[in-house]
C-alpha atoms as a PDB file:
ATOM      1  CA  UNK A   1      -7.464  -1.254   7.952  1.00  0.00           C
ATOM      2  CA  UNK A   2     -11.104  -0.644   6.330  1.00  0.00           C
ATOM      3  CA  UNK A   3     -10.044  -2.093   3.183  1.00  0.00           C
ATOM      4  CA  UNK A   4     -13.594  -2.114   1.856  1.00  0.00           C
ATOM      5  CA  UNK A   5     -14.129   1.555   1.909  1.00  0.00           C
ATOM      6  CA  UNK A   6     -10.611   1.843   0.731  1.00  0.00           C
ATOM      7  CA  UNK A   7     -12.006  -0.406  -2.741  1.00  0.00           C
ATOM      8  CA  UNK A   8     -14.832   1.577  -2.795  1.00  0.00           C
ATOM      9  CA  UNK A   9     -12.463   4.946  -2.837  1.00  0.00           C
ATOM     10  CA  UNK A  10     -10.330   3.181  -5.775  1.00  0.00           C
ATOM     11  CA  UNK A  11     -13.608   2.344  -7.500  1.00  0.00           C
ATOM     12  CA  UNK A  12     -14.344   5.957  -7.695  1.00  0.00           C
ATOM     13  CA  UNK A  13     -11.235   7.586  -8.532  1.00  0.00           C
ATOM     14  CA  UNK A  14     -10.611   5.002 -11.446  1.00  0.00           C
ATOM     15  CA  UNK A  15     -13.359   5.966 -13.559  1.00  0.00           C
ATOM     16  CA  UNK A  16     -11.751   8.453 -15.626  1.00  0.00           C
ATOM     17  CA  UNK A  17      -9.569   5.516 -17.127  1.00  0.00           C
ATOM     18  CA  UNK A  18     -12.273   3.953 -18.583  1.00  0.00           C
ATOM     19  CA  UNK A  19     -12.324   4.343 -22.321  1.00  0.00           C
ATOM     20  CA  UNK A  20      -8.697   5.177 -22.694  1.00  0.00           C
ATOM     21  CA  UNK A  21      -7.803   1.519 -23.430  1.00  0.00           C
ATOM     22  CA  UNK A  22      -8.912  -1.126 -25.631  1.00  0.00           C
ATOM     23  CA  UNK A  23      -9.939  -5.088 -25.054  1.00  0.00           C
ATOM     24  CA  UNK A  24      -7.593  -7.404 -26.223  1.00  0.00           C
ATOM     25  CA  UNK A  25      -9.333  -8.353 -29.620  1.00  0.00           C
ATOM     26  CA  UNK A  26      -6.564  -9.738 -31.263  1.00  0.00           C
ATOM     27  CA  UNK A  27      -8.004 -12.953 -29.355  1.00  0.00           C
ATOM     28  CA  UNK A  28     -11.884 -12.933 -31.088  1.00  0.00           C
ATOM     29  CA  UNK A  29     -13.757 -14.027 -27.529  1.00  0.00           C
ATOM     30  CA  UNK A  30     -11.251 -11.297 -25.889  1.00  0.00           C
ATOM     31  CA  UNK A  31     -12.658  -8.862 -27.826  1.00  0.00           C
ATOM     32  CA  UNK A  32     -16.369  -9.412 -27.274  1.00  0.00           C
ATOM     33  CA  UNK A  33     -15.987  -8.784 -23.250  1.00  0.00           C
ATOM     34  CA  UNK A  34     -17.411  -5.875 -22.540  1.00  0.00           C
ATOM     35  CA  UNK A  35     -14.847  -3.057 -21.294  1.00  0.00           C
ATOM     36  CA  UNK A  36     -16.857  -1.342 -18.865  1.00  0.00           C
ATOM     37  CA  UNK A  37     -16.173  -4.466 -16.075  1.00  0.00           C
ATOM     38  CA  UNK A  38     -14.252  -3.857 -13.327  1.00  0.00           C
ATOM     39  CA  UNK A  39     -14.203  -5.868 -10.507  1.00  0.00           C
ATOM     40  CA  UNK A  40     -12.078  -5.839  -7.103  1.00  0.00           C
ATOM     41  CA  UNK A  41     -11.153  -8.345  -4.841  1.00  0.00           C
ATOM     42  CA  UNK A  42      -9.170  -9.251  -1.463  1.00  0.00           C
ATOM     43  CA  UNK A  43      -8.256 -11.730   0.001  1.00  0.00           C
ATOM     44  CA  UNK A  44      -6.515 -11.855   3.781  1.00  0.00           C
ATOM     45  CA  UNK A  45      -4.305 -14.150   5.941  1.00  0.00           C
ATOM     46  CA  UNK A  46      -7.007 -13.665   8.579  1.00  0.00           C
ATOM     47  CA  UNK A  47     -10.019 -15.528   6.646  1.00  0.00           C
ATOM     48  CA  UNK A  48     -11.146 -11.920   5.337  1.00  0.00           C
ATOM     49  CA  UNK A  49     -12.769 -10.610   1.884  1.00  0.00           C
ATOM     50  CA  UNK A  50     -13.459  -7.621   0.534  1.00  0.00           C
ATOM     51  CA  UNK A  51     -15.478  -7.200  -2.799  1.00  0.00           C
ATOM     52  CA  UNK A  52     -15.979  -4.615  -5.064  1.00  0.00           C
ATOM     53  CA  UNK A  53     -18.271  -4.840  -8.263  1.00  0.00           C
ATOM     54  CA  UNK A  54     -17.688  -7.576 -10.818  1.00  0.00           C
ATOM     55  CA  UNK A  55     -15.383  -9.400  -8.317  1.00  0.00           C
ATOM     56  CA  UNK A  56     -17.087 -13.131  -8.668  1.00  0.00           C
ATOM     57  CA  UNK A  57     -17.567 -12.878 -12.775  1.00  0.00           C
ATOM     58  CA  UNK A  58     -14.802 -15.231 -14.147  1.00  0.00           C
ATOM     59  CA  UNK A  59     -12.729 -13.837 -16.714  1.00  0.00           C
ATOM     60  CA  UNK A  60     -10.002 -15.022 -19.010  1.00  0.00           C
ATOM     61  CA  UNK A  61      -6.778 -14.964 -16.936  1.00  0.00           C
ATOM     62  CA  UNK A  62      -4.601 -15.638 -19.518  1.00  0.00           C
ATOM     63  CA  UNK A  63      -0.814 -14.879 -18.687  1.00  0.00           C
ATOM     64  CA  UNK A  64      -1.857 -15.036 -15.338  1.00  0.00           C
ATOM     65  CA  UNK A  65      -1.550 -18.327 -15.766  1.00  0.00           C
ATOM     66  CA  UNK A  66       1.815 -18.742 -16.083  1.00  0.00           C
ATOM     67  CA  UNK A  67       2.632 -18.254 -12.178  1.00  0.00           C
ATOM     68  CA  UNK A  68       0.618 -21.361 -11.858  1.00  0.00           C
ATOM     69  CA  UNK A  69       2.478 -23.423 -14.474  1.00  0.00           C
ATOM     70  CA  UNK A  70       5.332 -22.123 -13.075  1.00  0.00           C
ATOM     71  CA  UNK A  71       4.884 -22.628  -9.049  1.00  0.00           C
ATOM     72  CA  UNK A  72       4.185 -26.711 -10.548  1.00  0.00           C
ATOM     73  CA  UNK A  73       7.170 -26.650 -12.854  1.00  0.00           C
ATOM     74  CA  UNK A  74       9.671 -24.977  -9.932  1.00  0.00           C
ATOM     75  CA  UNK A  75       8.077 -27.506  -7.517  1.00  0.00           C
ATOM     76  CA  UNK A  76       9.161 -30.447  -9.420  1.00  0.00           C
ATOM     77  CA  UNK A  77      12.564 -29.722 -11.375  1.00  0.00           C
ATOM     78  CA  UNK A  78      13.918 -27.606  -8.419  1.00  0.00           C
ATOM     79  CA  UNK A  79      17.151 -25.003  -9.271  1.00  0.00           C
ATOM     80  CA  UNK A  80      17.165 -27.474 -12.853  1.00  0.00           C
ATOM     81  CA  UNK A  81      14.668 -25.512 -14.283  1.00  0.00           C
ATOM     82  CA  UNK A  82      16.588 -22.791 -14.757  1.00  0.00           C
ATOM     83  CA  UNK A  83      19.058 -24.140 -17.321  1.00  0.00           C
ATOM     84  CA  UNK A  84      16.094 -24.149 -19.909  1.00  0.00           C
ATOM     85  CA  UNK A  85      14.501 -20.980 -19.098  1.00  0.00           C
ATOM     86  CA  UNK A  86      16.154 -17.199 -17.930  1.00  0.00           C
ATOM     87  CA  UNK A  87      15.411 -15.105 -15.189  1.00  0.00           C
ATOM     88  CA  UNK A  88      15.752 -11.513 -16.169  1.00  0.00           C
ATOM     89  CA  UNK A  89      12.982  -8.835 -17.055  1.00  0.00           C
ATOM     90  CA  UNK A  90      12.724  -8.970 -21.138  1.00  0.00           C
ATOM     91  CA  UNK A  91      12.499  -5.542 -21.885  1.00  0.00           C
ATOM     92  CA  UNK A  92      10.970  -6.242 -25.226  1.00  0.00           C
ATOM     93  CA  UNK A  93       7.117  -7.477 -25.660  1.00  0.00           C
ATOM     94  CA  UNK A  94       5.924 -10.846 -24.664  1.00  0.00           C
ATOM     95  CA  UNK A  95       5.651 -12.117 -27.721  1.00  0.00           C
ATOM     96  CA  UNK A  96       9.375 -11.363 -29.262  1.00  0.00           C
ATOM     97  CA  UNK A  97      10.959 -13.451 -31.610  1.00  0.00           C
ATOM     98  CA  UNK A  98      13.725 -11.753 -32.229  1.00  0.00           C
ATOM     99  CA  UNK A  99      14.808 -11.536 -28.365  1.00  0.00           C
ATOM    100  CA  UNK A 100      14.186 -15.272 -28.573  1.00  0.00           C
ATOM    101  CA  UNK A 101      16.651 -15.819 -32.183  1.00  0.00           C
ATOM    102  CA  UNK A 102      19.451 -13.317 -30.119  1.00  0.00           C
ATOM    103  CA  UNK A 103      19.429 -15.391 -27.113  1.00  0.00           C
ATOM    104  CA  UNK A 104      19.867 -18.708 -29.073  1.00  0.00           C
ATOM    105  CA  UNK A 105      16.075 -20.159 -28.159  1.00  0.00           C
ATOM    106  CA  UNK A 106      16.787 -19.423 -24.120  1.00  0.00           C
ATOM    107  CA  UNK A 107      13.667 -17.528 -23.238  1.00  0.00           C
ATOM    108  CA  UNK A 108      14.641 -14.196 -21.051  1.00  0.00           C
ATOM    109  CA  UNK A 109      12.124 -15.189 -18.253  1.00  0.00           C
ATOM    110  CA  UNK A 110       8.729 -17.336 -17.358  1.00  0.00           C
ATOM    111  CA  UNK A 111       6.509 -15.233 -17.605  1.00  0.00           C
ATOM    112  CA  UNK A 112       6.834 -14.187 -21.236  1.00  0.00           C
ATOM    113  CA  UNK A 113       4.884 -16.776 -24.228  1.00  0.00           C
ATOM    114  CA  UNK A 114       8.281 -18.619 -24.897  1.00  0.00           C
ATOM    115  CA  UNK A 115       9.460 -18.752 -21.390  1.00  0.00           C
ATOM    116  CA  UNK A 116       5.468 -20.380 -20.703  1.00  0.00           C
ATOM    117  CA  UNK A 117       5.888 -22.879 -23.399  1.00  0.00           C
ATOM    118  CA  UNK A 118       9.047 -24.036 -21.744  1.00  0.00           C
ATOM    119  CA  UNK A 119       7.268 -24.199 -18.817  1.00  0.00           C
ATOM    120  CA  UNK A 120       4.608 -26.127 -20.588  1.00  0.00           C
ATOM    121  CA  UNK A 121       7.173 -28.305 -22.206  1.00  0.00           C
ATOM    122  CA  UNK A 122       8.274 -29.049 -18.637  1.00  0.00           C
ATOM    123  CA  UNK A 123       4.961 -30.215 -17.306  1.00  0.00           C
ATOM    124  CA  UNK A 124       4.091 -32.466 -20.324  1.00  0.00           C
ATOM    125  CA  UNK A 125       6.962 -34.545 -19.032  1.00  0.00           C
ATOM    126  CA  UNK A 126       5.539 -34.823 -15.544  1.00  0.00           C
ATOM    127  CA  UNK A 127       1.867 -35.375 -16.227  1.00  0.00           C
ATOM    128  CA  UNK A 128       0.241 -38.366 -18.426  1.00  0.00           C
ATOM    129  CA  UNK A 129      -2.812 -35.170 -18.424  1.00  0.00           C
ATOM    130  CA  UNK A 130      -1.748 -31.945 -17.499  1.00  0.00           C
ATOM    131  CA  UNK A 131      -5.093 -29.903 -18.418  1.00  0.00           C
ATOM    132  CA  UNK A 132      -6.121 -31.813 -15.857  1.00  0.00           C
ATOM    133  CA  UNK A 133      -3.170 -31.554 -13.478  1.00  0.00           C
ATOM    134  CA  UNK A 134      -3.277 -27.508 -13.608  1.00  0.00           C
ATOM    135  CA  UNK A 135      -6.609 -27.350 -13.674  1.00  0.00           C
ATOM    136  CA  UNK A 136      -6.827 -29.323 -10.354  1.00  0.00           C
ATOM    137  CA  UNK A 137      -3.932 -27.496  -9.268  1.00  0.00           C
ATOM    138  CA  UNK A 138      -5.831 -24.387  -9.573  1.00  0.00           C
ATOM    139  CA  UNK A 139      -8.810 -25.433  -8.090  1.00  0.00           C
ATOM    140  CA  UNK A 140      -7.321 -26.738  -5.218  1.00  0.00           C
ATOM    141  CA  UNK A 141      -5.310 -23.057  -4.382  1.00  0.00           C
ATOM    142  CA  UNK A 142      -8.222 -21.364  -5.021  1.00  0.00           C
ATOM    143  CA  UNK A 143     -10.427 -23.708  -2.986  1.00  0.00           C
ATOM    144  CA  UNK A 144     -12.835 -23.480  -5.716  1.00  0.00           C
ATOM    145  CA  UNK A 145     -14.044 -26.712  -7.833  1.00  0.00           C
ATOM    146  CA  UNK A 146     -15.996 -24.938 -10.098  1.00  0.00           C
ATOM    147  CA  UNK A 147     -13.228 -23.175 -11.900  1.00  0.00           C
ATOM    148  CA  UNK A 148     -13.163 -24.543 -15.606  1.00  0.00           C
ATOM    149  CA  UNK A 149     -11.315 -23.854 -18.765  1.00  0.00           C
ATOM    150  CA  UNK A 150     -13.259 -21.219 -21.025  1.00  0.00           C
ATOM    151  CA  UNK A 151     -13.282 -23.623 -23.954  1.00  0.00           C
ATOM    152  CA  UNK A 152     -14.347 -20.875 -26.354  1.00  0.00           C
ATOM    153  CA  UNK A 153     -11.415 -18.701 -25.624  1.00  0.00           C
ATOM    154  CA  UNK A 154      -9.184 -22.055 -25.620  1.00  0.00           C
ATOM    155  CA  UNK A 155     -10.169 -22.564 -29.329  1.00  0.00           C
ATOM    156  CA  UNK A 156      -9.606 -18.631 -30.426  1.00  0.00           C
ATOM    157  CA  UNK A 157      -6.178 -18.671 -29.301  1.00  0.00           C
ATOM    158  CA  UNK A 158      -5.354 -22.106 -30.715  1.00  0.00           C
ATOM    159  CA  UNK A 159      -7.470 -20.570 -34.128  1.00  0.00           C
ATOM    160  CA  UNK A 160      -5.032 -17.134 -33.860  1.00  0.00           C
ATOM    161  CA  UNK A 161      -1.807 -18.382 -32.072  1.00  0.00           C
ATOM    162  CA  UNK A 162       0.468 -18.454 -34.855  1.00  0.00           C
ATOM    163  CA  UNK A 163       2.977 -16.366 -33.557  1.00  0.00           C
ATOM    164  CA  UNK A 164       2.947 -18.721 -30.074  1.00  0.00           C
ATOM    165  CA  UNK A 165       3.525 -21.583 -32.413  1.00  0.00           C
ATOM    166  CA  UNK A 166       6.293 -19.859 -34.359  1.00  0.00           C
ATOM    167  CA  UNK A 167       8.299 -19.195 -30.769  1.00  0.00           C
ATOM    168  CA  UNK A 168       7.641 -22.816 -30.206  1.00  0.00           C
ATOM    169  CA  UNK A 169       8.930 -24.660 -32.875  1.00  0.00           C
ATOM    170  CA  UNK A 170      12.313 -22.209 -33.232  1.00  0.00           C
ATOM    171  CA  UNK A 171      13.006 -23.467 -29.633  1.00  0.00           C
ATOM    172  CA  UNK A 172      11.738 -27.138 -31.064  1.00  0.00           C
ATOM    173  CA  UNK A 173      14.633 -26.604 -33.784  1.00  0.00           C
ATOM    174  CA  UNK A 174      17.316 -25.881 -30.641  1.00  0.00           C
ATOM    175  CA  UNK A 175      16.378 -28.677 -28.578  1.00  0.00           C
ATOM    176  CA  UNK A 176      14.515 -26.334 -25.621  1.00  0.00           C
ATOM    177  CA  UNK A 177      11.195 -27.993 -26.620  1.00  0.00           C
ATOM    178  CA  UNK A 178      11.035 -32.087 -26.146  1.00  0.00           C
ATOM    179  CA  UNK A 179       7.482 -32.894 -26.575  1.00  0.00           C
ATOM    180  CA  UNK A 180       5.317 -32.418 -29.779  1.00  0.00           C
ATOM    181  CA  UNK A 181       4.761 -29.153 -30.354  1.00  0.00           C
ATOM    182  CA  UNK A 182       1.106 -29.449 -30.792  1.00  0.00           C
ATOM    183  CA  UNK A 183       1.127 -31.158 -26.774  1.00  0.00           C
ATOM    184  CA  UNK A 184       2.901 -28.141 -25.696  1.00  0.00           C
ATOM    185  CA  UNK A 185       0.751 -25.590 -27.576  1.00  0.00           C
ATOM    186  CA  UNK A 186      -2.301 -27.277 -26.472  1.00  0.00           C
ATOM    187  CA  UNK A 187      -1.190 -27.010 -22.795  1.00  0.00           C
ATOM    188  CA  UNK A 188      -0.416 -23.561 -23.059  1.00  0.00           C
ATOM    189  CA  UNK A 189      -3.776 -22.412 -24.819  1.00  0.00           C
ATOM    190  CA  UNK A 190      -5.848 -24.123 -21.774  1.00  0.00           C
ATOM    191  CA  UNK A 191      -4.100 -22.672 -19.394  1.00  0.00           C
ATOM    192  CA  UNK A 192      -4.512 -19.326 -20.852  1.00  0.00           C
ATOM    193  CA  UNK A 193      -8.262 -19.959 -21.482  1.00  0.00           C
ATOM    194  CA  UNK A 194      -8.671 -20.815 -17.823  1.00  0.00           C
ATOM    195  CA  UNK A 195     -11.500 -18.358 -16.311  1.00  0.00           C
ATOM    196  CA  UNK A 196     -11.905 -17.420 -13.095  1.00  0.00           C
ATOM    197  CA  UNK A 197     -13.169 -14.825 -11.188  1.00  0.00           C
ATOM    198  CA  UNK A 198     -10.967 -11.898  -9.001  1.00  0.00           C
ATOM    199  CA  UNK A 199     -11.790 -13.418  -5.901  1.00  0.00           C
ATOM    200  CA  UNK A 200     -10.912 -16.516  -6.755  1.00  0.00           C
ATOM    201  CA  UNK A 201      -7.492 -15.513  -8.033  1.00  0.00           C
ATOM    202  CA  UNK A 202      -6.852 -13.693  -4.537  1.00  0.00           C
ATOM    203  CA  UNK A 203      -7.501 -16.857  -2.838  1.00  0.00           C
ATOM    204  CA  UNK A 204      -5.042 -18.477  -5.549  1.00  0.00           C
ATOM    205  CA  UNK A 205      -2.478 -16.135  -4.816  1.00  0.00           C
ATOM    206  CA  UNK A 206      -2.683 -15.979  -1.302  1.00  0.00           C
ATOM    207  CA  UNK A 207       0.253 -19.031  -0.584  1.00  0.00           C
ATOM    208  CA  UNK A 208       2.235 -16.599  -1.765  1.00  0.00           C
ATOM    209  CA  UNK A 209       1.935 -14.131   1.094  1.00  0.00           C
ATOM    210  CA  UNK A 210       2.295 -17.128   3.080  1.00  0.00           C
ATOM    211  CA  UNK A 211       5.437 -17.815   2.169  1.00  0.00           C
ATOM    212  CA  UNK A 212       4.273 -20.651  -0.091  1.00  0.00           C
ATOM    213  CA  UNK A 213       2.199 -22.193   2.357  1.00  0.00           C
ATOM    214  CA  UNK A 214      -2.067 -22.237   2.159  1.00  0.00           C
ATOM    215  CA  UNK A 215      -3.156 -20.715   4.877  1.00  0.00           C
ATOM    216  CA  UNK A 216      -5.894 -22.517   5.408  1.00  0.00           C
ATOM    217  CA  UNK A 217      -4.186 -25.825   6.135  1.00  0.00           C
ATOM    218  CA  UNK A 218      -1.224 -24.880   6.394  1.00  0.00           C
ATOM    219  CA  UNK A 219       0.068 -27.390   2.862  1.00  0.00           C
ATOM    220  CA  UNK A 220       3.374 -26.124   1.686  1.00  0.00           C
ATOM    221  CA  UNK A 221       3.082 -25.962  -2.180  1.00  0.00           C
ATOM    222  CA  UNK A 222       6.393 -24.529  -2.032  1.00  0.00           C
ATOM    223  CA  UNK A 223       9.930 -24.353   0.264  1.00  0.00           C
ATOM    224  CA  UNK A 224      10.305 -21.626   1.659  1.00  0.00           C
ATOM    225  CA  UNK A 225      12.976 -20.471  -0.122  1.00  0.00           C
ATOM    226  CA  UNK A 226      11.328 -21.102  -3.753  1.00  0.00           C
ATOM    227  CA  UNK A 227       8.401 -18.604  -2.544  1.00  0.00           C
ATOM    228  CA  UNK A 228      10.684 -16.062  -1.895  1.00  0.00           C
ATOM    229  CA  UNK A 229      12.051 -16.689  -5.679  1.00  0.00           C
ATOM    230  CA  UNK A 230       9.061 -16.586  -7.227  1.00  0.00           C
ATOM    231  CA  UNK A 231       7.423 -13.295  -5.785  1.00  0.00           C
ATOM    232  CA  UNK A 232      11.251 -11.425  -6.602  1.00  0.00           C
ATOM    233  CA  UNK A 233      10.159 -13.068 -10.232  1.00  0.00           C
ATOM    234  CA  UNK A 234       6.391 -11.870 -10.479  1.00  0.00           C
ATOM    235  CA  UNK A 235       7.973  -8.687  -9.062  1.00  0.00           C
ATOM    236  CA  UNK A 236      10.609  -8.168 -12.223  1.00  0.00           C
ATOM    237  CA  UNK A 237       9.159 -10.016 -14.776  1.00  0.00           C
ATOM    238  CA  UNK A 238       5.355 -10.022 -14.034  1.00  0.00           C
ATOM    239  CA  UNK A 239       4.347  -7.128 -16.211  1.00  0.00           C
ATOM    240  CA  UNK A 240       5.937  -7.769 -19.497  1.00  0.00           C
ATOM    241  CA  UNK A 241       8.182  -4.425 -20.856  1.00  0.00           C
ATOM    242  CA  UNK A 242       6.286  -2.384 -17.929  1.00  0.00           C
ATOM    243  CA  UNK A 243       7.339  -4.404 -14.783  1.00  0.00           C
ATOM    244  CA  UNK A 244       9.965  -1.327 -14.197  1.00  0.00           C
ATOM    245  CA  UNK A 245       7.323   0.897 -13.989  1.00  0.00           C
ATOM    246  CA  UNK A 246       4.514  -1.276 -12.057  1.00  0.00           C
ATOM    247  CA  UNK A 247       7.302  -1.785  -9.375  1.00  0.00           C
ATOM    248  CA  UNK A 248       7.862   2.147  -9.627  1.00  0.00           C
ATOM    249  CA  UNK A 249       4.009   3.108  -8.955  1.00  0.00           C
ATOM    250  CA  UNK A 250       2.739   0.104  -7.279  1.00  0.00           C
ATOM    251  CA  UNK A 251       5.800  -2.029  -5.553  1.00  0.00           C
ATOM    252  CA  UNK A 252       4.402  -5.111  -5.148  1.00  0.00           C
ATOM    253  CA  UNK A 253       5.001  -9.046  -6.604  1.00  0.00           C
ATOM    254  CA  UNK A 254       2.022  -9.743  -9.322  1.00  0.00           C
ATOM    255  CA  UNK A 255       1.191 -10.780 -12.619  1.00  0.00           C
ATOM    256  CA  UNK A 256      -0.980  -9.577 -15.066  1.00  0.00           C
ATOM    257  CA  UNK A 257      -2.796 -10.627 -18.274  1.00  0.00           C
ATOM    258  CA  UNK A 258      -4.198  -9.918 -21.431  1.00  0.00           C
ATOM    259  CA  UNK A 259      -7.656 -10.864 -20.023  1.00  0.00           C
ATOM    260  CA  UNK A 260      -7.697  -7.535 -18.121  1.00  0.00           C
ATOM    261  CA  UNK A 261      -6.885  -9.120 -14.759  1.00  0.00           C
ATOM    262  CA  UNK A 262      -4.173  -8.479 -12.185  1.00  0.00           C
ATOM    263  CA  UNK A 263      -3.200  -9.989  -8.933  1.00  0.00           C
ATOM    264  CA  UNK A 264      -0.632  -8.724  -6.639  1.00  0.00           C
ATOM    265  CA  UNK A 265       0.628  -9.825  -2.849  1.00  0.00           C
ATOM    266  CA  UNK A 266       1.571  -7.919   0.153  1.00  0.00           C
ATOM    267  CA  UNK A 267       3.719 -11.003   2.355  1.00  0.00           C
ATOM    268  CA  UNK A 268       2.094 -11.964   5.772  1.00  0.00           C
ATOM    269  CA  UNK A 269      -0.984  -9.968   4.632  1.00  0.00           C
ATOM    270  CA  UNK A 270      -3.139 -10.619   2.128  1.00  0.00           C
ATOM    271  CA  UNK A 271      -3.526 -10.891  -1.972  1.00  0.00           C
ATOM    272  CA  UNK A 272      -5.423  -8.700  -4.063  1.00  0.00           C
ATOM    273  CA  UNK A 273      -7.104  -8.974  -7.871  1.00  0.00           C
ATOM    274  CA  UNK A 274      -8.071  -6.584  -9.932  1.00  0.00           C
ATOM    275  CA  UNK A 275     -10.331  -6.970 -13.693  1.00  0.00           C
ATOM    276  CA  UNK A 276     -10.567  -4.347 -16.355  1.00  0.00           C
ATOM    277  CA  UNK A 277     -10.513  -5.340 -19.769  1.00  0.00           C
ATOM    278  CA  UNK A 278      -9.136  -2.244 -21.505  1.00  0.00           C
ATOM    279  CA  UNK A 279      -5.359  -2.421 -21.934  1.00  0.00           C
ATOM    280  CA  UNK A 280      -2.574  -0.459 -22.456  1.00  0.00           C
ATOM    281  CA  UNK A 281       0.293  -0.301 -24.945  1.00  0.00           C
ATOM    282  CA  UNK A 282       1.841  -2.531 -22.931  1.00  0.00           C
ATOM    283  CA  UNK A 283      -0.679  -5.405 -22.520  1.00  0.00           C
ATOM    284  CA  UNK A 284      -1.951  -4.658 -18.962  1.00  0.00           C
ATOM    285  CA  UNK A 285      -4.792  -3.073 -17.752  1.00  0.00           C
ATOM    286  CA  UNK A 286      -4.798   0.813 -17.613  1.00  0.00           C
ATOM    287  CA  UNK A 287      -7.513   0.717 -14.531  1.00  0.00           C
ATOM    288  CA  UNK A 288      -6.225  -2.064 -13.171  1.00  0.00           C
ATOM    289  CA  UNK A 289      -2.386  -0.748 -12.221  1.00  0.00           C
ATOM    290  CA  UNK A 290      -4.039   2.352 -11.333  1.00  0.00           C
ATOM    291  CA  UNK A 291      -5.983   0.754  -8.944  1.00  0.00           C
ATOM    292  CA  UNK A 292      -3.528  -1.223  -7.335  1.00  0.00           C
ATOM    293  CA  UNK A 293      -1.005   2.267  -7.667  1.00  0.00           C
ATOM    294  CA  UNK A 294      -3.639   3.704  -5.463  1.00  0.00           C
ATOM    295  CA  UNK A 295      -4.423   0.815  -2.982  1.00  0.00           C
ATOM    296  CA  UNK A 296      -0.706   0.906  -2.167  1.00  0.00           C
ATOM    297  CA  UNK A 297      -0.483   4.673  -1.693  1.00  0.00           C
ATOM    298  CA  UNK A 298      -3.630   4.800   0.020  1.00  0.00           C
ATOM    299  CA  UNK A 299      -2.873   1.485   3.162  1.00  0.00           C
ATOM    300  CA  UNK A 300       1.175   2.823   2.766  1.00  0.00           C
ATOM    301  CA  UNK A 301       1.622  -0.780   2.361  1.00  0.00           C
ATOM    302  CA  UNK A 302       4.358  -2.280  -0.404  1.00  0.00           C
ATOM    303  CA  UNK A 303       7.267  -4.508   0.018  1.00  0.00           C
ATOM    304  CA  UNK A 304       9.527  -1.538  -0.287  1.00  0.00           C
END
């Protein structure tokens, strides 16, 4: 498979999507990136990358994220975690508080904010310092020490997250939060804030498509059978209120974030990242799914 002049085909046929979104500027350093970056990456089973423009520019990765808390979180409290935290798409934005109120401070899945801060909740009870856990945790996937938390962005969300604290401290007042509130926001806005670049997210991603194993030395970060979990997870619940459609045009596991960013796994082959800033109404990037619609269509590869 030439998958480099199949990025360079994508590159082209994207461009009319640019200018039809917006950045996410209800985050101030969000909204300062400029929109016209887009940036490509993959990342193989078989030692292999393919680039395409702004592929090694870190970004935000925001919700992204969360598959990292997560894969640490599932590691250590097993089937357990699961009582605190649902596993069904949410239908309703990332960010709902009345979803939250109706299900009696159970959040729907990870991957939305109050599913994250559960998540977070989770870790602070595992890790004396768990910016630095993740943070090493990340670095080591990604085989990449110089990935850092974008302490600018890490102080607009904690300057704007209001509505992140609100979801927190209703699930404080129902006993699904156990730490401080302040701990567990403070995890969650570094591990948003964390920036790397799209080929350092396909390396991240790319235990995944090894059924939770890195490839290169063959570490399991995860049983077998909790990798399988988690990509049927990023697969329903990766995309916020559009993961229906994303498995509809693109059929693959991934996760996406405010940042612009996307990653996405094809099992026993490879993982691939995508950056464009401007959103949709949905929260993910408009050239991003449309770049990984077409990647599928065009290598007839998807898990379906």
């Amino acid at each position: 498979m030439d998958y480099q002049s199949i990025l360079e085909d994508i590159a082209h046929a994207v461009q009319p999507e640019f200018g039809k979104g917006r950045v996410a500027d209800y985050i101030p350093a969000l909204a300062r990136v400029s929109p016209a970056k887009f940036g490509m990456a993959i990342e193989t089973l078989h030692g292999e990358s393919f680039l395409w423009g702004d592929a090694e520019e870190p970004f935000s990765i925001q919700s992204i994220s969360k598959v990292f808390t997560l894969t640490m979180a599932f590691a250590l409290e097993r089937e357990g975690l699961w009582q605190r935290v649902g596993l069904e798409p949410s239908g309703n934005p990332f960010n709902s508080l009345v979803q939250l109120e109706y299900e009696k401070g159970i959040p729907r899945n990870p991957f939305i904010n109050a599913g994250a801060l559960v998540v977070a909740d989770v870790l602070l009870n595992h890790y004396p310092g768990p910016n630095t856990a993740v943070l090493e945790f990340v670095r080591k996937l990604a085989g990449a020490p110089e990935i850092r938390f974008d302490l600018e962005v890490m102080r607009s969300e904690q300057e704007t997250g209001y509505r992140n604290a609100a979801l927190a401290y209703f699930m404080k007042s129902l006993g699904n939060i156990h730490n401080p509130v302040e701990k567990v926001l403070g995890l969650y806005f570094h591990q948003c804030a964390l920036a790397m670049s799209c080929r350092q997210l396909a390396r991240a991603f790319l235990f995944f498509a090894n059924h939770g194993a890195l490839p290169a030395t063959g570490e399991r970060i995860l049983a077998l059978s909790q990798s399988k979990r988690l990509n049927a997870i990023m697969l329903t619940c990766g995309f916020y209120d559009e993961a229906g459609e994303f498995a509809f045009r693109v059929g693959l596991p991934g996760k996406s974030g405010v940042g612009g960013g996307i990653v996405a796994i094809i099992p026993n082959e490879l993982a691939i990242a995508v950056w464009s800033p401007e959103l949709n109404e949905h929260g993910n990037s408009r050239a991003g799914i449309l770049a990984l619609e077409l990647f599928t269509t065009m290598t007839g590869m998807s898990i379906f």
